[in-house]
PDB file of N, CA and C in Angstrom:
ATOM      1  N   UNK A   1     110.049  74.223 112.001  1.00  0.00           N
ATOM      2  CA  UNK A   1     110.542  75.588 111.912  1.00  0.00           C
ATOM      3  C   UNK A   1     112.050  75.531 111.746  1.00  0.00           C
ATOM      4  N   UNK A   2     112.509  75.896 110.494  1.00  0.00           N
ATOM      5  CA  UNK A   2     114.000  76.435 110.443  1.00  0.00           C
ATOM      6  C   UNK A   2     114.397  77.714 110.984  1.00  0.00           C
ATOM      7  N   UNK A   3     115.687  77.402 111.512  1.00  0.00           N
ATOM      8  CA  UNK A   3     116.448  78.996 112.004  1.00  0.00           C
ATOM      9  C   UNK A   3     116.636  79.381 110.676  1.00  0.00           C
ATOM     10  N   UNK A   4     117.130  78.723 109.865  1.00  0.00           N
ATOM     11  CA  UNK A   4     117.964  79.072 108.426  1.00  0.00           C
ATOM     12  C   UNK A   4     116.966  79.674 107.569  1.00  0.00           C
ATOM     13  N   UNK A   5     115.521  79.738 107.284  1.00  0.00           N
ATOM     14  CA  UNK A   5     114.894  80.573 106.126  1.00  0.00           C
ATOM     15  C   UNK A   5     115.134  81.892 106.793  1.00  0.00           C
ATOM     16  N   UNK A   6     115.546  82.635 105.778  1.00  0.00           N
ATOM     17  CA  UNK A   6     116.015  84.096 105.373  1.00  0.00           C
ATOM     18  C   UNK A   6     114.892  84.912 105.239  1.00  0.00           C
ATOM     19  N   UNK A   7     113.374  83.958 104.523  1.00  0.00           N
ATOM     20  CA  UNK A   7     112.245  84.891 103.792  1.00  0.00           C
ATOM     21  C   UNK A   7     111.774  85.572 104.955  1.00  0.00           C
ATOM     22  N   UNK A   8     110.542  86.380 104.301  1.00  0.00           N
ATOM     23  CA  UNK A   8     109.842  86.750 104.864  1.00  0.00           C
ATOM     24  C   UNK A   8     108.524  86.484 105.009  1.00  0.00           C
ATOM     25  N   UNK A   9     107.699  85.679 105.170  1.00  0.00           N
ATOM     26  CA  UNK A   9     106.375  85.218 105.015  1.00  0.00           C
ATOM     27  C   UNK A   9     104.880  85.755 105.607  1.00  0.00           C
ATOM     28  N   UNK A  10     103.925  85.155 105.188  1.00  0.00           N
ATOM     29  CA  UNK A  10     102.588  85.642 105.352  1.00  0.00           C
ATOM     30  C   UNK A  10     102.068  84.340 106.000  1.00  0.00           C
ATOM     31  N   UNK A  11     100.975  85.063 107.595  1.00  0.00           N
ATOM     32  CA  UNK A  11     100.579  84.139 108.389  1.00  0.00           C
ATOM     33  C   UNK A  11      99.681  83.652 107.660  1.00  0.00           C
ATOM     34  N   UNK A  12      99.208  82.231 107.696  1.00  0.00           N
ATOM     35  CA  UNK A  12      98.124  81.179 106.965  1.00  0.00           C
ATOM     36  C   UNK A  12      97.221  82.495 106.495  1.00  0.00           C
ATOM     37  N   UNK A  13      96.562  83.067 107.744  1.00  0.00           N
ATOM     38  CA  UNK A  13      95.393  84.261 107.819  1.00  0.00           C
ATOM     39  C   UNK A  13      95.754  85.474 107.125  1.00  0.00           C
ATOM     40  N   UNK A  14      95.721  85.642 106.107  1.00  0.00           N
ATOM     41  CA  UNK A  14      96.581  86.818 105.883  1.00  0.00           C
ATOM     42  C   UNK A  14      95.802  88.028 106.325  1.00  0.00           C
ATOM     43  N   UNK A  15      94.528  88.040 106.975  1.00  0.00           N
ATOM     44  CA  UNK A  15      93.848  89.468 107.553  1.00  0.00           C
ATOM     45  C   UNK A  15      95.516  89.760 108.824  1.00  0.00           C
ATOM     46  N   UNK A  16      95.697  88.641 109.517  1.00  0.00           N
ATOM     47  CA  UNK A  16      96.228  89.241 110.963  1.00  0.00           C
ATOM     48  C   UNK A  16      95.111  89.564 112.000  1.00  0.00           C
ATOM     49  N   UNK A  17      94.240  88.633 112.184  1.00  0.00           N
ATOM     50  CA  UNK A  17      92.943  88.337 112.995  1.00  0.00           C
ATOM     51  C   UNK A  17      94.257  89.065 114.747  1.00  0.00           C
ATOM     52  N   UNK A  18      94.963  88.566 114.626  1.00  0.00           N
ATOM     53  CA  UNK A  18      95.771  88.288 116.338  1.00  0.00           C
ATOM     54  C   UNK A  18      95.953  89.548 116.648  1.00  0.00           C
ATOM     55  N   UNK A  19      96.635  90.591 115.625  1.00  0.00           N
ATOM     56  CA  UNK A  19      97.142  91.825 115.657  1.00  0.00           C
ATOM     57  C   UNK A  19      95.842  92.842 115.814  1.00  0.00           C
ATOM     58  N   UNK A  20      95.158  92.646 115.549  1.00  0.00           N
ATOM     59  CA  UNK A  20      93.950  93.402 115.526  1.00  0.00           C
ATOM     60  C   UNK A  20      93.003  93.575 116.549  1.00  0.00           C
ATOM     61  N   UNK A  21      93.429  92.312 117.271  1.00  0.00           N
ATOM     62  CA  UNK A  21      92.379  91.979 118.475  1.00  0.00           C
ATOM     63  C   UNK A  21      93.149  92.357 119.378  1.00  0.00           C
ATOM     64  N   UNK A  22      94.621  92.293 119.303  1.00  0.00           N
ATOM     65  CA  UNK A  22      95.129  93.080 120.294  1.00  0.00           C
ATOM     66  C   UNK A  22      95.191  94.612 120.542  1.00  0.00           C
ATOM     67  N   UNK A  23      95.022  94.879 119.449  1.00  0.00           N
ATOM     68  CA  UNK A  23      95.088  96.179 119.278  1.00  0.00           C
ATOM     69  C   UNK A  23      93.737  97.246 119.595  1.00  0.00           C
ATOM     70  N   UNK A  24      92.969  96.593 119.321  1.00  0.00           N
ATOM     71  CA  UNK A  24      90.974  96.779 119.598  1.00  0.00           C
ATOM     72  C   UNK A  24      91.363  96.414 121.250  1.00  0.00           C
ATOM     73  N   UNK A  25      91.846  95.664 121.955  1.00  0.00           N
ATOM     74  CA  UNK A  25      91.823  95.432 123.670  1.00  0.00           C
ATOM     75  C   UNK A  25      92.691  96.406 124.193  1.00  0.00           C
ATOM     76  N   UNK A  26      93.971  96.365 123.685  1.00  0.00           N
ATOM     77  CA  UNK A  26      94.764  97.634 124.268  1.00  0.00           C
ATOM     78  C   UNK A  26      94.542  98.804 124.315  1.00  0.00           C
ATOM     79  N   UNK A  27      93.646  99.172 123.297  1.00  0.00           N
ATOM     80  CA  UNK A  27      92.947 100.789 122.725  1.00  0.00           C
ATOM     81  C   UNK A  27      91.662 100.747 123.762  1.00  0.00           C
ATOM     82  N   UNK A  28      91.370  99.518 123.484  1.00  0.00           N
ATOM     83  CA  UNK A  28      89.652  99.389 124.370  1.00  0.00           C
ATOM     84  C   UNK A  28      90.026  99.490 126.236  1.00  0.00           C
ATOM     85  N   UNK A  29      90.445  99.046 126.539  1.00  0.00           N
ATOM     86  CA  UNK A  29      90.909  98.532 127.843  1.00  0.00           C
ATOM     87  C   UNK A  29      91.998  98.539 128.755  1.00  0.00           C
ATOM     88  N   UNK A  30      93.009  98.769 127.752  1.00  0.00           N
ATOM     89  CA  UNK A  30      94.494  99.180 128.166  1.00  0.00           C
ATOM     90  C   UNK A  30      95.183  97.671 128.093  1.00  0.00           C
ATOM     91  N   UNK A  31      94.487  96.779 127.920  1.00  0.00           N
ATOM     92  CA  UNK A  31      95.413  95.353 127.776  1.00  0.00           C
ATOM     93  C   UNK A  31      96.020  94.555 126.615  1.00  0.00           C
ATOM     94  N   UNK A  32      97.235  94.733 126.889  1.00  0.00           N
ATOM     95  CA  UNK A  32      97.821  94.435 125.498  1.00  0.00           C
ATOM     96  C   UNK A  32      97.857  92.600 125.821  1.00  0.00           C
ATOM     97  N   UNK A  33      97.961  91.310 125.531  1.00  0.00           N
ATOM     98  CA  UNK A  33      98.201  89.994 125.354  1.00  0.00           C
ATOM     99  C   UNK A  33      99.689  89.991 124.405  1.00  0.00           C
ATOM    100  N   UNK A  34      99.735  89.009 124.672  1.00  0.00           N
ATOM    101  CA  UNK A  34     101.373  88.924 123.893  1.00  0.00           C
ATOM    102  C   UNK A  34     100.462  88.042 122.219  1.00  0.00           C
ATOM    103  N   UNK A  35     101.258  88.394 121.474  1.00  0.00           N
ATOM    104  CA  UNK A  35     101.071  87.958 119.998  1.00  0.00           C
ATOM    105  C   UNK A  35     101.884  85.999 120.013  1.00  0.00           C
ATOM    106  N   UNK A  36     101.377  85.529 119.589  1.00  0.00           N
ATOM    107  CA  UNK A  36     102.091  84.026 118.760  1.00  0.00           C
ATOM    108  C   UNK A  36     103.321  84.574 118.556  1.00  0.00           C
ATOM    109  N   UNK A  37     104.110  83.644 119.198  1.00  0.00           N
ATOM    110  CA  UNK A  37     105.651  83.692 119.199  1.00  0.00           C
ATOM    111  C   UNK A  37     106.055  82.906 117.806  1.00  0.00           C
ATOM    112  N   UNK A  38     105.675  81.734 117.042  1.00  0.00           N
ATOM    113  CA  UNK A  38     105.739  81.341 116.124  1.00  0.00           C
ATOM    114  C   UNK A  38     104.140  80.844 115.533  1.00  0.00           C
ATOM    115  N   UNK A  39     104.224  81.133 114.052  1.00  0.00           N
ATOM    116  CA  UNK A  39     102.497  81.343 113.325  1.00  0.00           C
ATOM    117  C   UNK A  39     103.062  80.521 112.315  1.00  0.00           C
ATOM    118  N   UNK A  40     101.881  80.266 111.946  1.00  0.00           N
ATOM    119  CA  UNK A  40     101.512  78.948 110.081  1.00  0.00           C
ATOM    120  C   UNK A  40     101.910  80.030 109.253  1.00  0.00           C
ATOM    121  N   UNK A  41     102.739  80.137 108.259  1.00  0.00           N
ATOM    122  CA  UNK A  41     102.354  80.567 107.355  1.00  0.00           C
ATOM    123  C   UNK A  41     101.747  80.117 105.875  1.00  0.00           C
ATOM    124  N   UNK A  42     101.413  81.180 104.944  1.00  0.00           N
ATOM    125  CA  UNK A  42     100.803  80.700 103.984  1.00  0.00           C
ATOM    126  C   UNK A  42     101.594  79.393 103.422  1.00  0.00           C
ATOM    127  N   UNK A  43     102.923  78.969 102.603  1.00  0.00           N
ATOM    128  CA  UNK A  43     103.786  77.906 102.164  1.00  0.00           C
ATOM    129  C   UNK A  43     103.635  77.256 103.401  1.00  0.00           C
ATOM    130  N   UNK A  44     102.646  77.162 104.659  1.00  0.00           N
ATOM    131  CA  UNK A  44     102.994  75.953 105.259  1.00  0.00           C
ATOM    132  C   UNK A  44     103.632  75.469 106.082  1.00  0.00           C
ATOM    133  N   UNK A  45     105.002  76.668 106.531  1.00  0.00           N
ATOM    134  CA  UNK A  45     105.876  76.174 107.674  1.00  0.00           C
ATOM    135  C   UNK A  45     105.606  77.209 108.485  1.00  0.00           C
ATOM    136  N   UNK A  46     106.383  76.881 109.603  1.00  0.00           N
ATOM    137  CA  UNK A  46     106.215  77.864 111.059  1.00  0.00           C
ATOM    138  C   UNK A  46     107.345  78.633 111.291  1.00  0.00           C
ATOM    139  N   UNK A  47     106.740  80.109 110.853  1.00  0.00           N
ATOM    140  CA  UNK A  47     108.297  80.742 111.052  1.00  0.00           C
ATOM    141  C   UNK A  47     107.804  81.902 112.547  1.00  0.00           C
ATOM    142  N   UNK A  48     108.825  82.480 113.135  1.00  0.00           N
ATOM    143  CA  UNK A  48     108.953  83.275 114.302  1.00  0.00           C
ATOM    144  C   UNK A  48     107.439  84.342 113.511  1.00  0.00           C
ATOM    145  N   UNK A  49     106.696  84.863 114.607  1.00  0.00           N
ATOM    146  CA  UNK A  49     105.376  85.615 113.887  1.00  0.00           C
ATOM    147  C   UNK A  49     106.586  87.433 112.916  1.00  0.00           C
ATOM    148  N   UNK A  50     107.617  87.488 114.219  1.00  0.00           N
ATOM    149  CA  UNK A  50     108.517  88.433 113.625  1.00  0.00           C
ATOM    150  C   UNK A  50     108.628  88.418 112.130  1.00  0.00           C
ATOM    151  N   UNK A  51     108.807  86.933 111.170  1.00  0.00           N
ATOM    152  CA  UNK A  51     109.273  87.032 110.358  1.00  0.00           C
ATOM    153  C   UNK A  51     107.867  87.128 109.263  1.00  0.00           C
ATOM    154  N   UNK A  52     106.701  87.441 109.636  1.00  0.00           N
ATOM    155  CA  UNK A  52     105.831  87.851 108.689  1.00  0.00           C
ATOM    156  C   UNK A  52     105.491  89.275 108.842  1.00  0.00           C
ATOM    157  N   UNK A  53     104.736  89.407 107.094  1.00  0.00           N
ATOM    158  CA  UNK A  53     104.497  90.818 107.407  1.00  0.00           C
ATOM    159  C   UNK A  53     103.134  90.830 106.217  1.00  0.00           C
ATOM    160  N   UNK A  54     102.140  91.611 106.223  1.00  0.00           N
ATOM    161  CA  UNK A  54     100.711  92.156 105.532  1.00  0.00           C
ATOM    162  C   UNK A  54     101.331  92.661 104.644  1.00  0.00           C
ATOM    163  N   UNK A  55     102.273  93.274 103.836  1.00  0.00           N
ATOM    164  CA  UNK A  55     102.769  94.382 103.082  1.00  0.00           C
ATOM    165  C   UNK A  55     104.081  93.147 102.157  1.00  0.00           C
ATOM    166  N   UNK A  56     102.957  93.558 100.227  1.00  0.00           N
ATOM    167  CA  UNK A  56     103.081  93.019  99.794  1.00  0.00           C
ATOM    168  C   UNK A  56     104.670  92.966  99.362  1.00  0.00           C
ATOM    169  N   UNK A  57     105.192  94.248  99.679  1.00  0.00           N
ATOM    170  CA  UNK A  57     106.250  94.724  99.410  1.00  0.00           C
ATOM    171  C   UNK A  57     107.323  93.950 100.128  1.00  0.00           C
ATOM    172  N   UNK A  58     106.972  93.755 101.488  1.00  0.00           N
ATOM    173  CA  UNK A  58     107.938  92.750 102.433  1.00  0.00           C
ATOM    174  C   UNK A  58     108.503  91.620 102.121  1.00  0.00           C
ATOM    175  N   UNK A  59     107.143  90.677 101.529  1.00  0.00           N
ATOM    176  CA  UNK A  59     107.407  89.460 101.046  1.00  0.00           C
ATOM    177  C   UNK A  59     108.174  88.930 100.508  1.00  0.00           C
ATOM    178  N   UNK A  60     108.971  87.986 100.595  1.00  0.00           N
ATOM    179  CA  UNK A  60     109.813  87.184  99.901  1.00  0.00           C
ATOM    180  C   UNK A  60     109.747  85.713  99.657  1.00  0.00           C
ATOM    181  N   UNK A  61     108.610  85.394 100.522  1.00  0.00           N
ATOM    182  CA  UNK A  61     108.523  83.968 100.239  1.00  0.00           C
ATOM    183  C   UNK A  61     107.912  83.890  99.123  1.00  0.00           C
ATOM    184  N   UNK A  62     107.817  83.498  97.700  1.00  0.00           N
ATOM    185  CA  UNK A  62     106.934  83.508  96.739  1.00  0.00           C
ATOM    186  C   UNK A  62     105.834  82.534  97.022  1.00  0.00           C
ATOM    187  N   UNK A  63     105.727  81.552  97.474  1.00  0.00           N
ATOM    188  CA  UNK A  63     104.295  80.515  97.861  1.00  0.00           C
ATOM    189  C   UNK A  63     103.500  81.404  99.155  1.00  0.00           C
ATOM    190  N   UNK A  64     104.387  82.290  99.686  1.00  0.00           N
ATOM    191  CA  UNK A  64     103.695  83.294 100.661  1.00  0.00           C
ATOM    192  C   UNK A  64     102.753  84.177  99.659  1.00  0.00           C
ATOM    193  N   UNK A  65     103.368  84.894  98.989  1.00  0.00           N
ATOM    194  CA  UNK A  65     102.614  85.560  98.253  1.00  0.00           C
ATOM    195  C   UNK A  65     101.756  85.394  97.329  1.00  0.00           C
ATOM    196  N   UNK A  66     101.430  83.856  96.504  1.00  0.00           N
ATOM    197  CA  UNK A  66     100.714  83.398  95.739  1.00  0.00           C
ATOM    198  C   UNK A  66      99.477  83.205  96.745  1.00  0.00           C
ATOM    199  N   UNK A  67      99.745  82.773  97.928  1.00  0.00           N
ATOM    200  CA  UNK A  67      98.630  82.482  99.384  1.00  0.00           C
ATOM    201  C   UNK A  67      97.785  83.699  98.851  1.00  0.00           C
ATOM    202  N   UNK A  68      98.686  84.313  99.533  1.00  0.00           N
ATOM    203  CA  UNK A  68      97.804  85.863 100.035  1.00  0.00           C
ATOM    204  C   UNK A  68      97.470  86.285  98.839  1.00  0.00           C
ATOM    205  N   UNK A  69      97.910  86.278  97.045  1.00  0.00           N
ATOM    206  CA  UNK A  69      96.997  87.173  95.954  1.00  0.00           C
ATOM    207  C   UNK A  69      95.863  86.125  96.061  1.00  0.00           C
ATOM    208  N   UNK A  70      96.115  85.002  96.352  1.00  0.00           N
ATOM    209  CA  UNK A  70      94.579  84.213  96.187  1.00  0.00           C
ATOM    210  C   UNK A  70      93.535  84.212  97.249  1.00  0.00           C
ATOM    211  N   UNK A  71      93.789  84.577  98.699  1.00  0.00           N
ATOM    212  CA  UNK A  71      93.042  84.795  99.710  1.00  0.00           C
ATOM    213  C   UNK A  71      92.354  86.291  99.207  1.00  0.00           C
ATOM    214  N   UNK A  72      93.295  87.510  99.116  1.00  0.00           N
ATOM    215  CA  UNK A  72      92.623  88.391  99.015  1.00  0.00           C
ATOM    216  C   UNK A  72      91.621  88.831  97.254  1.00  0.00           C
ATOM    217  N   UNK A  73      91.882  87.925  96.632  1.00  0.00           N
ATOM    218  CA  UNK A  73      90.657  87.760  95.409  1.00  0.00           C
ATOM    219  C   UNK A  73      89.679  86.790  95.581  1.00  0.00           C
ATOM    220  N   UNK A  74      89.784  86.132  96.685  1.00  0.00           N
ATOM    221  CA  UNK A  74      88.544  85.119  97.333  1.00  0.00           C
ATOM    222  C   UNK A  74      88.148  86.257  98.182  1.00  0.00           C
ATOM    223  N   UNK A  75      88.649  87.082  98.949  1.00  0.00           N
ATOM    224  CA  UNK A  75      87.493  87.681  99.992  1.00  0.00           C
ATOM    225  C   UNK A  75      86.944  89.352  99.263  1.00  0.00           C
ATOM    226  N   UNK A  76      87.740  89.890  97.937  1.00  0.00           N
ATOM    227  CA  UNK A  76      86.832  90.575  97.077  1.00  0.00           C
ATOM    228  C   UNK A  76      85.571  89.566  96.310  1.00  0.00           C
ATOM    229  N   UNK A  77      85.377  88.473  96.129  1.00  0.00           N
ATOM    230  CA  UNK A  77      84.395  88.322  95.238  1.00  0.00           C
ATOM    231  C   UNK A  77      83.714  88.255  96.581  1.00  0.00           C
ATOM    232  N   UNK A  78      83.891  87.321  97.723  1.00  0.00           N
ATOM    233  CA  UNK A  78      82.921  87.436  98.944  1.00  0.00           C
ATOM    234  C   UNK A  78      82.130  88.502  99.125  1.00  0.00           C
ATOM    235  N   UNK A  79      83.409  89.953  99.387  1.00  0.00           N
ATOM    236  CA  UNK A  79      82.813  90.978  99.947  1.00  0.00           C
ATOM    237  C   UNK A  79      81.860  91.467  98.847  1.00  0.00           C
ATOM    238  N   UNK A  80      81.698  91.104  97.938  1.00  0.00           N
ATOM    239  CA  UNK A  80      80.922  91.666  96.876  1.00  0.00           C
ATOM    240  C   UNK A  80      79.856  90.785  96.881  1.00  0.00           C
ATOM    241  N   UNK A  81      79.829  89.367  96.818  1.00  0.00           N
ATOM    242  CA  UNK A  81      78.254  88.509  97.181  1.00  0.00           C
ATOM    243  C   UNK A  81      77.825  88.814  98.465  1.00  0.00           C
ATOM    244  N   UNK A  82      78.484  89.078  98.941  1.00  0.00           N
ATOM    245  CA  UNK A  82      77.410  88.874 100.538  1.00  0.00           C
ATOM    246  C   UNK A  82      77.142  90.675 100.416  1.00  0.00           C
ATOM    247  N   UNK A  83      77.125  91.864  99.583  1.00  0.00           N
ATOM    248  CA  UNK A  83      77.086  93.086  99.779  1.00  0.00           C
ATOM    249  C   UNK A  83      75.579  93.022  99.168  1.00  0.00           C
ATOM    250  N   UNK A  84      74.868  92.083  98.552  1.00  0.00           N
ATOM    251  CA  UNK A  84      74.365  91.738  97.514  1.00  0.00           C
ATOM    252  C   UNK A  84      73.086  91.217  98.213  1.00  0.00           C
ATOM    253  N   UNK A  85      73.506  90.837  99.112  1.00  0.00           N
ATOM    254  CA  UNK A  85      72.319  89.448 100.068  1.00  0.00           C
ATOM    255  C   UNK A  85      71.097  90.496 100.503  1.00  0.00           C
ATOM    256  N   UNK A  86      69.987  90.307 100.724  1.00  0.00           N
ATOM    257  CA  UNK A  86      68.996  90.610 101.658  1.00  0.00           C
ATOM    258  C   UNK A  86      69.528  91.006 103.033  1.00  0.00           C
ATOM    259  N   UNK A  87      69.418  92.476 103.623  1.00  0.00           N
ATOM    260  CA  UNK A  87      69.642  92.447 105.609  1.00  0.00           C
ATOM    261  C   UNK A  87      70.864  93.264 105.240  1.00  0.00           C
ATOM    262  N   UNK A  88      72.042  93.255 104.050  1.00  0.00           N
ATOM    263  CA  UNK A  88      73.227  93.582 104.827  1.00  0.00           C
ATOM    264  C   UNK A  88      73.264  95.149 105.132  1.00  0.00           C
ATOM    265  N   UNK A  89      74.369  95.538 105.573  1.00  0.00           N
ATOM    266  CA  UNK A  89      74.463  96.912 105.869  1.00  0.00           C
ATOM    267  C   UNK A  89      75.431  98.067 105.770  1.00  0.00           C
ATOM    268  N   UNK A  90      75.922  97.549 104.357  1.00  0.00           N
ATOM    269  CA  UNK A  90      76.878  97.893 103.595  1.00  0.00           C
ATOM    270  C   UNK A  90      76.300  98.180 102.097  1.00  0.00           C
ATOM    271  N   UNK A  91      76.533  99.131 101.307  1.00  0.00           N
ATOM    272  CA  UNK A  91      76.204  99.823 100.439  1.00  0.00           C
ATOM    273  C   UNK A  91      76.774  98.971  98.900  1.00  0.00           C
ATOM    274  N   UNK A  92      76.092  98.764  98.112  1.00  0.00           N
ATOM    275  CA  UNK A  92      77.258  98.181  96.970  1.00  0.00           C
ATOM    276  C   UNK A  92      78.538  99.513  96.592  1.00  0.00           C
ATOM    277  N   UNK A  93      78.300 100.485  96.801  1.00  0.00           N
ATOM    278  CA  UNK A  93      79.669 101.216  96.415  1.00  0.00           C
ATOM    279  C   UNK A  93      80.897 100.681  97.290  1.00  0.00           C
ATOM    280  N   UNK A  94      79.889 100.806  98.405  1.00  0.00           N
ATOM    281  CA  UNK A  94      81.141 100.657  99.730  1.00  0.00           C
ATOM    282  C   UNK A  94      82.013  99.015  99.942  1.00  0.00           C
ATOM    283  N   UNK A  95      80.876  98.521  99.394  1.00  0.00           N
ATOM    284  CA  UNK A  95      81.701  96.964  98.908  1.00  0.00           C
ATOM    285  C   UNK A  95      82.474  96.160  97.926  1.00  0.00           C
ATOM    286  N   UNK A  96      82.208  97.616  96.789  1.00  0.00           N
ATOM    287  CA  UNK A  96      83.085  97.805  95.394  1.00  0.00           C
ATOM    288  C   UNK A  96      84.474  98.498  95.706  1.00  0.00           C
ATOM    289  N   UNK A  97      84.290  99.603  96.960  1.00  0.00           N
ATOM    290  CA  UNK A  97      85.748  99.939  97.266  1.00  0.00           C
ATOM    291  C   UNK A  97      86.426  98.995  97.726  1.00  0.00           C
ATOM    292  N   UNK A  98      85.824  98.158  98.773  1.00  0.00           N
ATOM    293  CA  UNK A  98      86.567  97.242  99.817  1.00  0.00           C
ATOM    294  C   UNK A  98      86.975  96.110  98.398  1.00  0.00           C
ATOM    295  N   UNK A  99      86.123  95.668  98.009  1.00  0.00           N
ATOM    296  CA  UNK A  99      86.782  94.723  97.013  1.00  0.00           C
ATOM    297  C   UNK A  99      87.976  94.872  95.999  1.00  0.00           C
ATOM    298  N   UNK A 100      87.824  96.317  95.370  1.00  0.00           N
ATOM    299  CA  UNK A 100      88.961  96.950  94.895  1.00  0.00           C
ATOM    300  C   UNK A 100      90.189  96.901  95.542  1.00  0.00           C
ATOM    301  N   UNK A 101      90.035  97.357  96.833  1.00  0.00           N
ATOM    302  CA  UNK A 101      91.269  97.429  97.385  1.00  0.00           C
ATOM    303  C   UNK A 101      91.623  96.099  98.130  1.00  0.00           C
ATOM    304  N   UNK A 102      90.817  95.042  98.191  1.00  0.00           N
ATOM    305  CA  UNK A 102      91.286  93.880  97.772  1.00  0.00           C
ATOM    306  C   UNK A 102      92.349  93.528  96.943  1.00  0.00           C
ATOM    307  N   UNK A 103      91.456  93.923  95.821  1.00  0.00           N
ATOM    308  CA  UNK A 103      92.402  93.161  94.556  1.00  0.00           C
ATOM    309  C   UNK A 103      93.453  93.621  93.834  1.00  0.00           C
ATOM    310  N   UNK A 104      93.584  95.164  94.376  1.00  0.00           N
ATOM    311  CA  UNK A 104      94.638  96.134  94.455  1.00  0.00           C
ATOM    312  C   UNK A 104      95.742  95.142  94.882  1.00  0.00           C
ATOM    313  N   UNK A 105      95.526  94.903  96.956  1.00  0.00           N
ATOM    314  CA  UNK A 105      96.486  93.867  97.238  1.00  0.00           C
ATOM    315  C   UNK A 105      97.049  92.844  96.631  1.00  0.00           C
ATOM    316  N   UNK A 106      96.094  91.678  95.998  1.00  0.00           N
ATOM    317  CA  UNK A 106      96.060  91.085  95.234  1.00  0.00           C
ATOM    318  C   UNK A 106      97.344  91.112  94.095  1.00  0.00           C
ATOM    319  N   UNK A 107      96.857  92.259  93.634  1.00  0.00           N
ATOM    320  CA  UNK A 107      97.948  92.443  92.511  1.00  0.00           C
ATOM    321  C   UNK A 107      99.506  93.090  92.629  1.00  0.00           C
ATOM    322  N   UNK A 108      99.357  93.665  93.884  1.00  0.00           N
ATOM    323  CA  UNK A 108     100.931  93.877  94.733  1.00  0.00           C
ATOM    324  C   UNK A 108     101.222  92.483  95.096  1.00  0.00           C
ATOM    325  N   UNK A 109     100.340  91.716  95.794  1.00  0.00           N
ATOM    326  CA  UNK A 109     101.275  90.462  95.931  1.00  0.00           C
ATOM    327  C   UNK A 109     101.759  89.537  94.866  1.00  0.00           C
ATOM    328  N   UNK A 110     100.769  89.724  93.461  1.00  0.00           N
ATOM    329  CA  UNK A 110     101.384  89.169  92.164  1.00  0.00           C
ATOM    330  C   UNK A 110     102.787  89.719  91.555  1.00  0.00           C
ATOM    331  N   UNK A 111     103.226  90.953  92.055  1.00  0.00           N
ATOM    332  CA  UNK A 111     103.678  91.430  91.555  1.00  0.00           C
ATOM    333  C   UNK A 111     103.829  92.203  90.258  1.00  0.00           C
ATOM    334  N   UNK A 112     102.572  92.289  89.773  1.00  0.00           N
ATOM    335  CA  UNK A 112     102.126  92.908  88.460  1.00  0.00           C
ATOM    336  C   UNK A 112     102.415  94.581  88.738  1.00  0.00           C
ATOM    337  N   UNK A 113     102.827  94.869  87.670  1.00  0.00           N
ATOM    338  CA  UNK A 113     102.637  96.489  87.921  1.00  0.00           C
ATOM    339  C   UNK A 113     101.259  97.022  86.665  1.00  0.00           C
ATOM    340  N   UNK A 114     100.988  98.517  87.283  1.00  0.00           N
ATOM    341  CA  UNK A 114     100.236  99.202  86.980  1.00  0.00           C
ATOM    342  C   UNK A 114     100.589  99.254  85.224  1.00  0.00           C
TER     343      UNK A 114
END
């Protein structure tokens, strides 16, 4: 971990599994846990969790953001095979939105415009 990177990066996970679960316990229960003081990010190094952010707009690490357009166009084609399977309980529309707005992300973190 450098003091000296400036960027802004994306944790390995780019859902934010940590933030979520805290947030589902504190809402659920009243107990907040403290978050990872320093996280993986996508390029690989360990920066303060402060210095990441979900929002493609934040980003500045560019190997951060190549992570995350390729995580979130791996978990639209997912959410779309497994919408597909025998048992599930999700609608194909409803797994065509979620995938969309996948790849929506996707394409904010490419930086492509509309």
């Amino acid at each position: 971990m450098s003091g000296n990177d400036p960027h802004i990066h994306v944790e390995v996970n780019v859902f934010h599994v940590d933030a979520a679960v805290r947030n589902l316990m504190a809402s659920t229960f009243g107990l907040a846990g403290d978050l990872p003081r320093v996280v993986t990010t996508g390029c690989g190094v360990r920066v303060p969790y402060a210095m990441t952010s979900p929002h493609p707009e934040s980003v500045t690490c560019l190997a951060c953001r190549e992570h995350a357009r390729r995580q979130h166009l791996r978990f639209a084609e997912e959410v779309q095979r497994l919408s597909r399977m025998p048992g599930t309980n999700i609608s194909g529309a409803e797994a065509d939105r979620a995938a969309e707005g996948h790849r929506d992300l996707a394409k904010r973190f490419s930086g492509a415009e509309d």
